[in-house]
N, C-alpha and C. Protein backbone atom coordinates (compact mmCIF):
# COMPACT_ATOMS: atom_id res chain seq x y z
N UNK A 1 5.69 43.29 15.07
CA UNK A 1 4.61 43.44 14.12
C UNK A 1 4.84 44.74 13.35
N UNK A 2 4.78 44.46 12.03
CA UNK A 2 4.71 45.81 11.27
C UNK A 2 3.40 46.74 11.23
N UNK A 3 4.04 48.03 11.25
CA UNK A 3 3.22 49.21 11.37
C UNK A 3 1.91 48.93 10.80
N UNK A 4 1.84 47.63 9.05
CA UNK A 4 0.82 48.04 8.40
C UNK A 4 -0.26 46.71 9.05
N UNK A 5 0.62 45.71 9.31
CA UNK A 5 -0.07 45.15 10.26
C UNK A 5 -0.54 45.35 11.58
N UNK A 6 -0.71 46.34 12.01
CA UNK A 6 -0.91 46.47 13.58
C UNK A 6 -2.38 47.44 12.81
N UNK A 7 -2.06 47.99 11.85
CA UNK A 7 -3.15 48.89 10.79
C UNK A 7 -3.73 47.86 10.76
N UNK A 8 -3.84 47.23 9.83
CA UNK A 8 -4.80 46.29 9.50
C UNK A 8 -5.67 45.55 10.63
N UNK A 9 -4.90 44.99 11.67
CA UNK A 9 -5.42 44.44 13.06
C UNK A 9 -6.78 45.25 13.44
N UNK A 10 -6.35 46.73 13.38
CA UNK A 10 -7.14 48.04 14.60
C UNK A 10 -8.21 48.21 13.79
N UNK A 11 -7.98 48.25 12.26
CA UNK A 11 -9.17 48.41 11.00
C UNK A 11 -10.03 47.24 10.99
N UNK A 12 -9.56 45.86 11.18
CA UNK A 12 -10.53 44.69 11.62
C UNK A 12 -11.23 45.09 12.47
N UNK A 13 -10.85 45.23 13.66
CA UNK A 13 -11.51 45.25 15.01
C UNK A 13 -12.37 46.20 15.13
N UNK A 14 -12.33 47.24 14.31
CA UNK A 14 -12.88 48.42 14.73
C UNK A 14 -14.65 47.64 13.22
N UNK A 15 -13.95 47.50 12.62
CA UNK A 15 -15.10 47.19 11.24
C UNK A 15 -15.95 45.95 12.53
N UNK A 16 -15.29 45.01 13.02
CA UNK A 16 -15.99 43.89 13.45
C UNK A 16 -17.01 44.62 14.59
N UNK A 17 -16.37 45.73 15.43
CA UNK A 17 -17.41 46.08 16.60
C UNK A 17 -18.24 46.90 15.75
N UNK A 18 -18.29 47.98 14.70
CA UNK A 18 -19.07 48.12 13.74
C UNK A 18 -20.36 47.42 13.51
N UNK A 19 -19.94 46.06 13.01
CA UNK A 19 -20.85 45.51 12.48
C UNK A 19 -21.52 44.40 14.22
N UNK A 20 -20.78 44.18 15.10
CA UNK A 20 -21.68 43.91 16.05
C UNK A 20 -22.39 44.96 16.90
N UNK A 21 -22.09 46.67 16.44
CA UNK A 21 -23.32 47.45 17.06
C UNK A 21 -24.40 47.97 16.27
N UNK A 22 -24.23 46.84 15.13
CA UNK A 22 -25.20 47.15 13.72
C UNK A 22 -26.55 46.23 14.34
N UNK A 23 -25.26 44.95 14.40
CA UNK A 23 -26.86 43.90 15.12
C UNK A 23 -27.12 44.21 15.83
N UNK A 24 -26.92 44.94 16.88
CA UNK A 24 -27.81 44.91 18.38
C UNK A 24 -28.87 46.38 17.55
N UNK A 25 -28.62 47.19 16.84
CA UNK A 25 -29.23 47.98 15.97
C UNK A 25 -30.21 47.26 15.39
N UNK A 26 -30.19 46.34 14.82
CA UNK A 26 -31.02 45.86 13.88
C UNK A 26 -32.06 44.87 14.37
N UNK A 27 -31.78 44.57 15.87
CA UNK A 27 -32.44 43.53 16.62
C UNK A 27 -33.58 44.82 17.60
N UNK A 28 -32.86 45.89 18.07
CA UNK A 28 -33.54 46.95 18.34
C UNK A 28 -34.94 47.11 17.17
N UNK A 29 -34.85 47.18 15.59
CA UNK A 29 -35.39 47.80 15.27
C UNK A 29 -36.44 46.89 15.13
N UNK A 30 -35.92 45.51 14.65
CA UNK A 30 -36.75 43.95 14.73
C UNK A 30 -37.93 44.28 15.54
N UNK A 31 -37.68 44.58 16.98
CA UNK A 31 -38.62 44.47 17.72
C UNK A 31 -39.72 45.64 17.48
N UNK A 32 -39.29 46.53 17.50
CA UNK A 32 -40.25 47.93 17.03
C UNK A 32 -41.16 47.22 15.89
N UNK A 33 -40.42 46.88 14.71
CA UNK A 33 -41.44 46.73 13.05
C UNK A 33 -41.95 45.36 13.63
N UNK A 34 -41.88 44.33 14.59
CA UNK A 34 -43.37 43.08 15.00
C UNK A 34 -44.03 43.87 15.94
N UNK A 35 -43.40 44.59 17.02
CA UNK A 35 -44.82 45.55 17.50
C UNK A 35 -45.85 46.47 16.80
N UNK A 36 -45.04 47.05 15.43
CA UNK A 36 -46.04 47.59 14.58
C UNK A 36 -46.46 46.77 13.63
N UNK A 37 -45.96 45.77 13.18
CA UNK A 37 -46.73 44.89 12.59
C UNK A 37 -48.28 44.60 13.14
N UNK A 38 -47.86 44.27 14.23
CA UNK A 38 -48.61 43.44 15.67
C UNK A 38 -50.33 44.44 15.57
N UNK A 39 -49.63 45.91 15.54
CA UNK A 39 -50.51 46.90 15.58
C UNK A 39 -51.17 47.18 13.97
N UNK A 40 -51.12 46.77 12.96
CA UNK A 40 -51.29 47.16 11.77
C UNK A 40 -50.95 47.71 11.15
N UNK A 41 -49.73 48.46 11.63
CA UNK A 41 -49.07 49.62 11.08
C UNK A 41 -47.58 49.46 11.11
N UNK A 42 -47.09 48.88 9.97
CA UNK A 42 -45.88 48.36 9.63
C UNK A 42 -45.05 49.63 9.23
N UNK A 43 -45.42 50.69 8.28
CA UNK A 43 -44.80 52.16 7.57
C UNK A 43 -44.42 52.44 8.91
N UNK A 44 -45.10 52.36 10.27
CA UNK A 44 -44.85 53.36 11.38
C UNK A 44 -43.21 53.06 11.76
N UNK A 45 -42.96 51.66 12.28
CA UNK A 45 -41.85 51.36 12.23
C UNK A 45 -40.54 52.08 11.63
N UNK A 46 -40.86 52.07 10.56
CA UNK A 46 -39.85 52.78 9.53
C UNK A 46 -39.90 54.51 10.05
N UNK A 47 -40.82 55.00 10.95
CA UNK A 47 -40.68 56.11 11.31
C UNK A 47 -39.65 56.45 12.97
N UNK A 48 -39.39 55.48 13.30
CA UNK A 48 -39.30 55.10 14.67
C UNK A 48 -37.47 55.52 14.76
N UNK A 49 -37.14 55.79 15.71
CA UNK A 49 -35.49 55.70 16.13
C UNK A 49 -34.85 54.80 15.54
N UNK A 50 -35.29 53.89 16.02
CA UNK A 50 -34.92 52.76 15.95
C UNK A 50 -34.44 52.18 14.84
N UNK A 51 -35.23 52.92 13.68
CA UNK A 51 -35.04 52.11 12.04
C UNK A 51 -33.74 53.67 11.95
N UNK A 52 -33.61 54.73 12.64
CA UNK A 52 -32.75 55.54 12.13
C UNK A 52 -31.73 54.69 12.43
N UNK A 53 -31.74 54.70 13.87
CA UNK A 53 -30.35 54.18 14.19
C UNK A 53 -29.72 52.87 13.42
N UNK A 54 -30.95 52.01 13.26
CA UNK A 54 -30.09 50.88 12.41
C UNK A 54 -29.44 51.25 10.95
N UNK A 55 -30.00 52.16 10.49
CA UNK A 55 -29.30 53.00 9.03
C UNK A 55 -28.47 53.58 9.41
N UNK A 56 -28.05 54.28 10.82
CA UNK A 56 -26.44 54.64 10.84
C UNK A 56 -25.52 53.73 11.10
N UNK A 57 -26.15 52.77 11.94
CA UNK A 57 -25.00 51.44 12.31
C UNK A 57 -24.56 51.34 11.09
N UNK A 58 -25.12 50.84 9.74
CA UNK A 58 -25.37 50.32 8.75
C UNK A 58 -24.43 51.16 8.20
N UNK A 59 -24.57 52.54 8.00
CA UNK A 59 -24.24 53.33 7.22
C UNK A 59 -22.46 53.16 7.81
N UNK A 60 -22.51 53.18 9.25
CA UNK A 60 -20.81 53.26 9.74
C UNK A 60 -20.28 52.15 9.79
N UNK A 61 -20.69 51.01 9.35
CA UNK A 61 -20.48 49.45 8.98
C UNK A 61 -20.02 49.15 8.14
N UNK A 62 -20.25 50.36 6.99
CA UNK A 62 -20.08 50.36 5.72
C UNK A 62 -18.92 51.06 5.78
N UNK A 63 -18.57 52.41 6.19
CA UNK A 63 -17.36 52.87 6.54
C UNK A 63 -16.36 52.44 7.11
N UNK A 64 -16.44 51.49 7.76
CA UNK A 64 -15.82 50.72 8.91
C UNK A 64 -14.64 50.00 7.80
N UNK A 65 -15.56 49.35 7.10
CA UNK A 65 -14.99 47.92 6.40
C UNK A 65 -14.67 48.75 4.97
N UNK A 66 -15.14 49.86 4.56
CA UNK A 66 -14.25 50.84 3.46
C UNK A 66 -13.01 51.08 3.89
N UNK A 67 -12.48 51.37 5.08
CA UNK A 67 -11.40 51.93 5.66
C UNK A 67 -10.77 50.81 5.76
N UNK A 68 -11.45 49.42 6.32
CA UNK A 68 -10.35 48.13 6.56
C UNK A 68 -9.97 48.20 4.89
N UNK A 69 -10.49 47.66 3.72
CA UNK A 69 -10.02 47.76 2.49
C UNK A 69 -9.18 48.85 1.94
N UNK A 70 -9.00 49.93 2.54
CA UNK A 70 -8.29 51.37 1.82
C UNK A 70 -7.08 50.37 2.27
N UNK A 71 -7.12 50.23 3.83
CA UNK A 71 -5.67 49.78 4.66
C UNK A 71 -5.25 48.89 4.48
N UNK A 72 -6.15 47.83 3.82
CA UNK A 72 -5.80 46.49 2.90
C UNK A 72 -4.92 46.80 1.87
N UNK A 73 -5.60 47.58 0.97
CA UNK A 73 -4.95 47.98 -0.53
C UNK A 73 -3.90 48.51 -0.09
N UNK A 74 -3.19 49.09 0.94
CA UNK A 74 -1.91 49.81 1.11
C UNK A 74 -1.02 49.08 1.51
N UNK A 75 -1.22 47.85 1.92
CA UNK A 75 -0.53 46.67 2.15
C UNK A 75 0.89 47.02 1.22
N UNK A 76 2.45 46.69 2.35
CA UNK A 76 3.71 47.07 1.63
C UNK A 76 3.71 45.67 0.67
N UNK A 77 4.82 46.19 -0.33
CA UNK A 77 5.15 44.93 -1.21
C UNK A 77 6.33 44.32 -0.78
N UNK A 78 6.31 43.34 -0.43
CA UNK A 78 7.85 42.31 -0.08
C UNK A 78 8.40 42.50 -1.47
């Protein structure tokens, strides 16, 4: 396997666990904003860990899969 492929492989994998510790993030926060729903107070949610953490998953999800594309675009030319 070539170098840029074994790149590309580690940049998938790493973007894919990315984005599956986004969902368990985002299922975290799910539950918080129907308990404050639940309670009347939906804004509170948005104050909670929970909505942080899903904006960093989010945010490094986004990085994740910027970096798979940099390592895409560097792809050698046959």
């Amino acid at each position: 396997m070539s170098d840029w492929s074994e790149e590309i492989t580690a940049a998938e994998a790493a973007a894919e666990q990315k984005q599956a510790q986004e969902r368990e993030a985002e299922d975290r926060f799910d539950a918080v904003h129907a308990r404050a729903h639940a309670a009347g107070d939906v804004a509170d949610a948005l104050k909670s860990p929970e909505f942080h953490h899903w904006m960093a998953a989010r945010h490094a999800t986004d990085a994740a899969w910027g970096n798979w594309s940099v390592v895409m675009d560097s792809k050698p030319q046959a």
